[in-house]
PDB file of N, CA and C in Angstrom:
ATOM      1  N   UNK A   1     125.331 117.657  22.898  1.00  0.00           N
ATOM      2  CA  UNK A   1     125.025 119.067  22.883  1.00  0.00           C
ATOM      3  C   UNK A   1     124.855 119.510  24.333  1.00  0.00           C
ATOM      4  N   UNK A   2     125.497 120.869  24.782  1.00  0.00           N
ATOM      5  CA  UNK A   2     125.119 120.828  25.769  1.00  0.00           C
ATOM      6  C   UNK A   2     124.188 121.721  26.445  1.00  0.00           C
ATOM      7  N   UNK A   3     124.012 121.359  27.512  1.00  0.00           N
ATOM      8  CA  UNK A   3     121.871 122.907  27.874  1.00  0.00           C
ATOM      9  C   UNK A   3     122.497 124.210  27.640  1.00  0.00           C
ATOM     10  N   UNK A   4     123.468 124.609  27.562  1.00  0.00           N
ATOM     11  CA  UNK A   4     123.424 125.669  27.374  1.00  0.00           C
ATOM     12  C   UNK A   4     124.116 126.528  25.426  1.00  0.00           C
ATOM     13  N   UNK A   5     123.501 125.328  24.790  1.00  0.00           N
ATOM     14  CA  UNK A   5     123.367 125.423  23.137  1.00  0.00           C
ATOM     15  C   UNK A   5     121.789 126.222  23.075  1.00  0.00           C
ATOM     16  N   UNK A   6     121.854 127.066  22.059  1.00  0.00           N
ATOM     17  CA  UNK A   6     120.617 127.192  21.233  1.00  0.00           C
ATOM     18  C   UNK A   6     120.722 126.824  20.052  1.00  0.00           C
ATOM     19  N   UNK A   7     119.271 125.941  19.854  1.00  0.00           N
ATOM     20  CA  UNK A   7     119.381 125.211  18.318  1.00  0.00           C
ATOM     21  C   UNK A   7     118.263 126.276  17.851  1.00  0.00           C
ATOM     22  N   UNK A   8     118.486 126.419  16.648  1.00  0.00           N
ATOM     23  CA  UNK A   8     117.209 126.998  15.479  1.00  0.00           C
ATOM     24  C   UNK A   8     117.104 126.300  14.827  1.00  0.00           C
ATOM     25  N   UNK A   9     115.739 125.546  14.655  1.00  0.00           N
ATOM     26  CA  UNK A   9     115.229 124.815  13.523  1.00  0.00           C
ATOM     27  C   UNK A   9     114.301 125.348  12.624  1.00  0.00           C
ATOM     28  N   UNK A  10     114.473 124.488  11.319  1.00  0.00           N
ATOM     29  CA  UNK A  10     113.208 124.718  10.582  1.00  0.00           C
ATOM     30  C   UNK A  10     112.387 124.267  10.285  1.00  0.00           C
ATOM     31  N   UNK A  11     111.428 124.366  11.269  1.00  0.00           N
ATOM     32  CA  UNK A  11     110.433 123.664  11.691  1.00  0.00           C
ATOM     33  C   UNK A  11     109.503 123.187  10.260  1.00  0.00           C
ATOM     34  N   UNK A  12     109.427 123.741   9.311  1.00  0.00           N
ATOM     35  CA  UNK A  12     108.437 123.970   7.939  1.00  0.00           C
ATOM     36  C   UNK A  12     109.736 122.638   7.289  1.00  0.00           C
ATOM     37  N   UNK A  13     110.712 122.345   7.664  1.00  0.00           N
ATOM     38  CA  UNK A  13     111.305 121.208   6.896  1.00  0.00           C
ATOM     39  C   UNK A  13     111.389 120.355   8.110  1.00  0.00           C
ATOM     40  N   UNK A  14     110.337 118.993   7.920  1.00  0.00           N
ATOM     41  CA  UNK A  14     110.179 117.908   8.327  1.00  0.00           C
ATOM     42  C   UNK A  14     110.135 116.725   7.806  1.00  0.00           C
ATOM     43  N   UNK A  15     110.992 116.530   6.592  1.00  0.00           N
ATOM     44  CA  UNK A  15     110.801 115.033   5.615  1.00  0.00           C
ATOM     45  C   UNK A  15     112.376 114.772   5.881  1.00  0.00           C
ATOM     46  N   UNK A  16     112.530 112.941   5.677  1.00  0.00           N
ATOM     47  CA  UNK A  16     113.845 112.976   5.208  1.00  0.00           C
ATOM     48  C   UNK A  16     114.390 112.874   4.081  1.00  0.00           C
ATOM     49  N   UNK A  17     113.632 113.678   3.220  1.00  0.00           N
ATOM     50  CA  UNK A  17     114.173 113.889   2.158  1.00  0.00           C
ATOM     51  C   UNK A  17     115.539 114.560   2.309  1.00  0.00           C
ATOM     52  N   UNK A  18     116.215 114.678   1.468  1.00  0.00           N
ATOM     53  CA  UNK A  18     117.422 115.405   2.028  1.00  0.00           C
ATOM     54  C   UNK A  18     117.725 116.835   1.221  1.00  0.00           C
ATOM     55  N   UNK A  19     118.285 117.774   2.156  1.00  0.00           N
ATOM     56  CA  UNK A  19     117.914 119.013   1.823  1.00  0.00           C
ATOM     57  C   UNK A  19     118.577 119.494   0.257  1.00  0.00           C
ATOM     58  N   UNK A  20     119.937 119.097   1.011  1.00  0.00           N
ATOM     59  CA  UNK A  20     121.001 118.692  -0.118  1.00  0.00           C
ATOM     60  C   UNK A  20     121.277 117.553  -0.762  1.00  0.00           C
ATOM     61  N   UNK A  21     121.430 117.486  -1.755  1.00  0.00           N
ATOM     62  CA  UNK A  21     122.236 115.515  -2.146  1.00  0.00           C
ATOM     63  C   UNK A  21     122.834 115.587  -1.993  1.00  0.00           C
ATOM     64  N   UNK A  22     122.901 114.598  -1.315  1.00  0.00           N
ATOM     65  CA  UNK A  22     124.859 114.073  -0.991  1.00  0.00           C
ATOM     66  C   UNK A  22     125.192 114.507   0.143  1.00  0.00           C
ATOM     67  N   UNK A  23     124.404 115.288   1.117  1.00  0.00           N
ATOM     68  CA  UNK A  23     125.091 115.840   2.578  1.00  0.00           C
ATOM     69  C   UNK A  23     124.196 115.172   3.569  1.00  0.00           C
ATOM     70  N   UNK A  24     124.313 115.000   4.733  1.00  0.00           N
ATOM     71  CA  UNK A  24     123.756 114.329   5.623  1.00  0.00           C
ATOM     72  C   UNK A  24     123.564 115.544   6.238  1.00  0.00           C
ATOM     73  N   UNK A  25     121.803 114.951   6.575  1.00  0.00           N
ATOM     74  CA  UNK A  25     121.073 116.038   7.729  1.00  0.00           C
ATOM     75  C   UNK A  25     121.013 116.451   8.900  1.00  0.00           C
ATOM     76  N   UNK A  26     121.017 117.174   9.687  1.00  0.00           N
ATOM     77  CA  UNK A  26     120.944 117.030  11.387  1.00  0.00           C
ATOM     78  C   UNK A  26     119.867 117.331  11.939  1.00  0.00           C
ATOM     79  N   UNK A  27     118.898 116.887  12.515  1.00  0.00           N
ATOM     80  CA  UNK A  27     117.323 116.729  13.000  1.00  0.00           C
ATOM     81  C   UNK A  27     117.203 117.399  14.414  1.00  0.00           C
ATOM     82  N   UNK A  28     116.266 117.846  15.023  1.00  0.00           N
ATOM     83  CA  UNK A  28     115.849 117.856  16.312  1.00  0.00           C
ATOM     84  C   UNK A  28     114.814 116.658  16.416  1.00  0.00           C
ATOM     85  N   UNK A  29     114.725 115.546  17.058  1.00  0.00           N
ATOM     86  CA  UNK A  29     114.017 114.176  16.777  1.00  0.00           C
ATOM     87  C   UNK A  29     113.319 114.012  17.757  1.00  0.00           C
ATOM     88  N   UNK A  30     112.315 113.450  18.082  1.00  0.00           N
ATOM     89  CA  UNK A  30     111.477 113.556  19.510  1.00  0.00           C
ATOM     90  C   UNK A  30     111.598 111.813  19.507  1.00  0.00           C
ATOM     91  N   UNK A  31     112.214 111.929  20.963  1.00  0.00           N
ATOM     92  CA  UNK A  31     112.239 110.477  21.396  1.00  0.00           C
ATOM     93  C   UNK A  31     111.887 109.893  22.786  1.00  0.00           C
ATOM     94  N   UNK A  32     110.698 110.098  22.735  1.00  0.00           N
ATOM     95  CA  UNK A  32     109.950 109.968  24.494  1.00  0.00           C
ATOM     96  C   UNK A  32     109.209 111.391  24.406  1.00  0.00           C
ATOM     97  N   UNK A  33     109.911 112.354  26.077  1.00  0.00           N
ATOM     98  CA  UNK A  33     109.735 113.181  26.387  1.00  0.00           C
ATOM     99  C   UNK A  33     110.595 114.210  25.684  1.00  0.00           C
ATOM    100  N   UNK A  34     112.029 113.440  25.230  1.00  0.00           N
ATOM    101  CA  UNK A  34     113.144 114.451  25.268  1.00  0.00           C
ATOM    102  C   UNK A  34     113.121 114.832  23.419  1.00  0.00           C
ATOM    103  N   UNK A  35     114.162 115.994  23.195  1.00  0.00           N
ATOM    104  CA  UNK A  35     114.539 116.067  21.683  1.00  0.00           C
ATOM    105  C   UNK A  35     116.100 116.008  21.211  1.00  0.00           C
ATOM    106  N   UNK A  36     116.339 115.470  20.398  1.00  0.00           N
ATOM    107  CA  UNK A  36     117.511 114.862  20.552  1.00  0.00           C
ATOM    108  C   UNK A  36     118.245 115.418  19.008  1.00  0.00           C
ATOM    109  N   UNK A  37     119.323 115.916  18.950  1.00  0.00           N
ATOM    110  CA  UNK A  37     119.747 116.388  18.035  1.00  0.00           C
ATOM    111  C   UNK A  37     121.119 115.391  17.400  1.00  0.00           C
ATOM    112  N   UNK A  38     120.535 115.004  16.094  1.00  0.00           N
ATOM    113  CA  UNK A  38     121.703 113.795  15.524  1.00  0.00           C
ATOM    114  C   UNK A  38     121.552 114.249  14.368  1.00  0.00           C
ATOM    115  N   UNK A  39     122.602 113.479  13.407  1.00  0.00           N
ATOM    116  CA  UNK A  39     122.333 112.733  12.129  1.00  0.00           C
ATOM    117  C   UNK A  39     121.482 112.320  11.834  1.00  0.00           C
ATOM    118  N   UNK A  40     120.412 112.132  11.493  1.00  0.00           N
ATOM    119  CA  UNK A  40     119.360 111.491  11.058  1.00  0.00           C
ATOM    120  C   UNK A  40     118.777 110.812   9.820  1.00  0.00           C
ATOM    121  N   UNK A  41     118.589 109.665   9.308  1.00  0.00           N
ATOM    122  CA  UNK A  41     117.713 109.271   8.583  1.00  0.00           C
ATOM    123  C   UNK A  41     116.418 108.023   8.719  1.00  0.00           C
ATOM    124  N   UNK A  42     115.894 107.602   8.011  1.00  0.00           N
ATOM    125  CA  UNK A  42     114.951 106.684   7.739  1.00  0.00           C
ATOM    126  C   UNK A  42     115.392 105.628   7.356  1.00  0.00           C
ATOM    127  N   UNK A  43     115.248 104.116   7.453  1.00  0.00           N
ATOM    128  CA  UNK A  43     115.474 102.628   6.893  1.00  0.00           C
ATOM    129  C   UNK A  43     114.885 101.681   7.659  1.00  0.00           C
ATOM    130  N   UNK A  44     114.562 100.913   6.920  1.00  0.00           N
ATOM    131  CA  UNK A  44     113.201 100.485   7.230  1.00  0.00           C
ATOM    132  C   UNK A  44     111.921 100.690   8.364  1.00  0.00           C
ATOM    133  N   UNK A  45     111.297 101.749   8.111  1.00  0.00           N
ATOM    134  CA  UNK A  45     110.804 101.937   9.255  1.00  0.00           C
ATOM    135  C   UNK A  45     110.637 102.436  10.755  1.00  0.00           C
ATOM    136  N   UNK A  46     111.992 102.880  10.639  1.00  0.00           N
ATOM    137  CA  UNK A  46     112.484 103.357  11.547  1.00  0.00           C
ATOM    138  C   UNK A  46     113.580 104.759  11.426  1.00  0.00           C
ATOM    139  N   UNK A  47     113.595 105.075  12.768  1.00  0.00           N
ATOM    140  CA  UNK A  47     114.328 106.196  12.687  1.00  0.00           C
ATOM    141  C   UNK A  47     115.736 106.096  13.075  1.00  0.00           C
ATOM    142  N   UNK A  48     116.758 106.633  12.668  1.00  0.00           N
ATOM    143  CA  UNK A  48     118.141 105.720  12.573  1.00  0.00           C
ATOM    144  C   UNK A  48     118.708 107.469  12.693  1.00  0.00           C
ATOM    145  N   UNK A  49     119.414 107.774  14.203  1.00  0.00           N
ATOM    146  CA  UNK A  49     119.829 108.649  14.886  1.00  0.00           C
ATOM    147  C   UNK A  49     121.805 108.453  15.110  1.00  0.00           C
ATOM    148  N   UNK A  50     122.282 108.940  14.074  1.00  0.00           N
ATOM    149  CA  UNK A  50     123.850 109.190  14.418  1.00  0.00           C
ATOM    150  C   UNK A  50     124.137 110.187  15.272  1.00  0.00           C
ATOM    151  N   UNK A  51     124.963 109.598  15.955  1.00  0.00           N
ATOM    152  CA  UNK A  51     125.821 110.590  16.938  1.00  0.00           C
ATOM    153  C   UNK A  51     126.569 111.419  16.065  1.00  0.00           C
ATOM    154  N   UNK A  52     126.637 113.122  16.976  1.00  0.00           N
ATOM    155  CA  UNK A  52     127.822 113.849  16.150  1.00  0.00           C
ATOM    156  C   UNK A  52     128.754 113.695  16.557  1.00  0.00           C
ATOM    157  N   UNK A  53     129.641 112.986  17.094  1.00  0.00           N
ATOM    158  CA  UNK A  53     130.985 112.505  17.712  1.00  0.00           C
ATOM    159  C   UNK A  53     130.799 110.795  17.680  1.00  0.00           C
ATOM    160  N   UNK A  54     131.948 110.173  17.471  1.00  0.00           N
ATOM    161  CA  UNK A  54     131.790 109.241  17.021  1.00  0.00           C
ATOM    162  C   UNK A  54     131.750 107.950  18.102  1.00  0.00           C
ATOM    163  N   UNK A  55     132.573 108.654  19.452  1.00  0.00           N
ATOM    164  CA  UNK A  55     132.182 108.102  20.975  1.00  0.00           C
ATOM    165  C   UNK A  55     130.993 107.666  21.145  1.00  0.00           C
ATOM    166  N   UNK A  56     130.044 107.700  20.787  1.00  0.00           N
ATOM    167  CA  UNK A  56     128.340 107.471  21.140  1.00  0.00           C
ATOM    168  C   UNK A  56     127.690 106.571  20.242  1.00  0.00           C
ATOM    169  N   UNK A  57     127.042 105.730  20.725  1.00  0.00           N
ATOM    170  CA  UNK A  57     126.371 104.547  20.120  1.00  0.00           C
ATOM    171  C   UNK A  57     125.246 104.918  19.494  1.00  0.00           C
ATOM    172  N   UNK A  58     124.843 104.657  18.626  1.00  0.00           N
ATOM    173  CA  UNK A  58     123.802 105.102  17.148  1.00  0.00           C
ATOM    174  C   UNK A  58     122.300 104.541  17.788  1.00  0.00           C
ATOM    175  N   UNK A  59     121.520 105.461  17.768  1.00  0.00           N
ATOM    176  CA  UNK A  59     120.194 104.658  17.817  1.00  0.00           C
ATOM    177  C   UNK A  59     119.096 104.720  17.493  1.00  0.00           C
ATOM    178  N   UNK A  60     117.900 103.805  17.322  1.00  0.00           N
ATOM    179  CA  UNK A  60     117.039 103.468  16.482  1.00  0.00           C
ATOM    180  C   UNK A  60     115.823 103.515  16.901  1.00  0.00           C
ATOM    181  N   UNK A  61     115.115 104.665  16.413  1.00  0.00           N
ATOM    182  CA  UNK A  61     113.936 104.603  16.920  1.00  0.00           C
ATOM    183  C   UNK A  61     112.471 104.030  16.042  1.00  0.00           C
ATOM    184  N   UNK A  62     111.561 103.501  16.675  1.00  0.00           N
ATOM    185  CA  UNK A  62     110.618 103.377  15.872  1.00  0.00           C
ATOM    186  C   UNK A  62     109.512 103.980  16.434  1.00  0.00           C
ATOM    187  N   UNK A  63     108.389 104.830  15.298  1.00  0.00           N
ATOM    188  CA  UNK A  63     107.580 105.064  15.235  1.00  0.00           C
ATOM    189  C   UNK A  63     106.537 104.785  16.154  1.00  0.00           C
ATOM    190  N   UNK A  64     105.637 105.392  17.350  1.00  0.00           N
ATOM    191  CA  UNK A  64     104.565 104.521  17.996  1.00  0.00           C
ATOM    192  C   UNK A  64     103.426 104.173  17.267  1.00  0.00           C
ATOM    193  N   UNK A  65     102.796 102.882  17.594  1.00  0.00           N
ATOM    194  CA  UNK A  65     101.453 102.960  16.682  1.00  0.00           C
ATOM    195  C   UNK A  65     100.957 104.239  16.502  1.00  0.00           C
ATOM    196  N   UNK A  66     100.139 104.739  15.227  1.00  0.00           N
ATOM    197  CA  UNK A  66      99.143 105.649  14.736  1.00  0.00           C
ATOM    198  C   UNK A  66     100.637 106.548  14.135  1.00  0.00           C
ATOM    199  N   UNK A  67     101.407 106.723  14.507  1.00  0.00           N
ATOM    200  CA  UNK A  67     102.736 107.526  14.074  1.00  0.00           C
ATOM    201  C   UNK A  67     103.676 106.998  13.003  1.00  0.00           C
ATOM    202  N   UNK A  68     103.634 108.452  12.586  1.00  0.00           N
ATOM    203  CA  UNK A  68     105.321 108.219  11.073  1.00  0.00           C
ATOM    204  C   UNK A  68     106.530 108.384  11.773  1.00  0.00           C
ATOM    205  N   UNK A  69     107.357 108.058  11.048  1.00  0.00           N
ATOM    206  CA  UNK A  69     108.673 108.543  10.959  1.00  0.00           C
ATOM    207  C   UNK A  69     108.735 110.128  11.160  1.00  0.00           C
ATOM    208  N   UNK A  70     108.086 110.300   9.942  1.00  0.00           N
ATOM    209  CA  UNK A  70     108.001 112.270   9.692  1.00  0.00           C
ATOM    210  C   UNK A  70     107.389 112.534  11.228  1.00  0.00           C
ATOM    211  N   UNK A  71     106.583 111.755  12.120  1.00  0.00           N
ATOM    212  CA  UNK A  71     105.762 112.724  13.236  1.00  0.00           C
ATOM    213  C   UNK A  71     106.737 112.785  13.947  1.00  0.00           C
ATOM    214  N   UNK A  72     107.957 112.669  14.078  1.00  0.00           N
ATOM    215  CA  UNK A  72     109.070 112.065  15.150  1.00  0.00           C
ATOM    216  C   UNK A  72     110.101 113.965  14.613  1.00  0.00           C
ATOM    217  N   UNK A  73     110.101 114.082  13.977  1.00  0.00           N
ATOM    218  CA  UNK A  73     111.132 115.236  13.308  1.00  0.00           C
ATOM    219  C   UNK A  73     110.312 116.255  13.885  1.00  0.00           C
ATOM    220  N   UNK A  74     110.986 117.441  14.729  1.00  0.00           N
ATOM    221  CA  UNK A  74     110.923 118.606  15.293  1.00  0.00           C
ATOM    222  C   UNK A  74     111.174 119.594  14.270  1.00  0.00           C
ATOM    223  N   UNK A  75     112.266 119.401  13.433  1.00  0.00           N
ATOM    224  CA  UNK A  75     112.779 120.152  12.458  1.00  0.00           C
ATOM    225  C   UNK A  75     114.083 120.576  11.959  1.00  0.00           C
ATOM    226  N   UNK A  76     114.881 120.304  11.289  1.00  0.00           N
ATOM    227  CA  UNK A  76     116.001 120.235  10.575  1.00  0.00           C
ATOM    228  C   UNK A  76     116.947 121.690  11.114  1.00  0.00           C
ATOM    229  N   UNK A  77     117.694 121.097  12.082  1.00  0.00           N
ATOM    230  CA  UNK A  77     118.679 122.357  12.420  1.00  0.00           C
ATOM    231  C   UNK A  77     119.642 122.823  11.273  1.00  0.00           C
ATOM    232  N   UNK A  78     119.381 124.090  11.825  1.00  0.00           N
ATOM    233  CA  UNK A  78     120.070 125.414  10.593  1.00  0.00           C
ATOM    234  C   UNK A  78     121.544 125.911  11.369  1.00  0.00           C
ATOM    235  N   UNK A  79     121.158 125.870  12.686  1.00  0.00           N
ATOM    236  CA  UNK A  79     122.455 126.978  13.419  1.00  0.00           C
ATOM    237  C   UNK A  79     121.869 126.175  15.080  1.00  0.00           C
ATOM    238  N   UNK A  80     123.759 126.659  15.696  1.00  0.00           N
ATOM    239  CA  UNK A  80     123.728 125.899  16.747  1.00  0.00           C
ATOM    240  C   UNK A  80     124.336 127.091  17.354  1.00  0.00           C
ATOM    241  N   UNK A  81     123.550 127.725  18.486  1.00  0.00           N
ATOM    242  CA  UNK A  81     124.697 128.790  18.907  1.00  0.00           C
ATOM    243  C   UNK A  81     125.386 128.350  20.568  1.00  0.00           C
ATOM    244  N   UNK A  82     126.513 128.383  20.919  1.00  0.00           N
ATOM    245  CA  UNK A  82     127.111 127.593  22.084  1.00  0.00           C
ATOM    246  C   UNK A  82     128.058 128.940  22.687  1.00  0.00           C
ATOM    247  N   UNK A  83     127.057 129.142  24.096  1.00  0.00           N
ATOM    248  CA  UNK A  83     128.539 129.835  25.097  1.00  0.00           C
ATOM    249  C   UNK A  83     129.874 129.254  25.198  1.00  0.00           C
ATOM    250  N   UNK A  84     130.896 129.870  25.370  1.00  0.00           N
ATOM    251  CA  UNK A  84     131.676 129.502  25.143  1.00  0.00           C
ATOM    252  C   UNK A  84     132.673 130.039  26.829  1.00  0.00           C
TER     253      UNK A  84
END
């Protein structure tokens, strides 16, 4: 994505439950300092971050002590708006 995207999330949807069945979600995910916008789901324990292009290596975050999975989700992007 690049800095000059605006994401809108919805912040009030933070589970990975999935919104839809059967469609895969796209997250704003907090990983460190930064927020990171992927594919997202949960397995075992961890947070399991797809790239949206398929060039980019998948990755796995886990939870810090005292923290969920769910504390890691910013909120489920709706719209991506990109200068063009």
């Amino acid at each position: 994505m690049s800095a000059e995207a605006l994401v809108v999330l919805d912040r009030h949807y933070n589970s990975f439950h999935a919104y839809r069945e059967g469609e895969a979600n796209v997250y704003a995910v907090r990983v460190g300092s930064e927020l990171k916008v992927r594919y997202s789901d949960f397995q075992a324990g961890r947070v399991v971050l797809r790239p949206l292009g398929m060039g980019f290596p998948v990755e796995v975050v886990e939870p810090a002590g005292g923290e969920t999975a769910n504390d890691l989700l910013a909120g489920r992007v709706v719209l991506v708006l990109r200068a063009v």
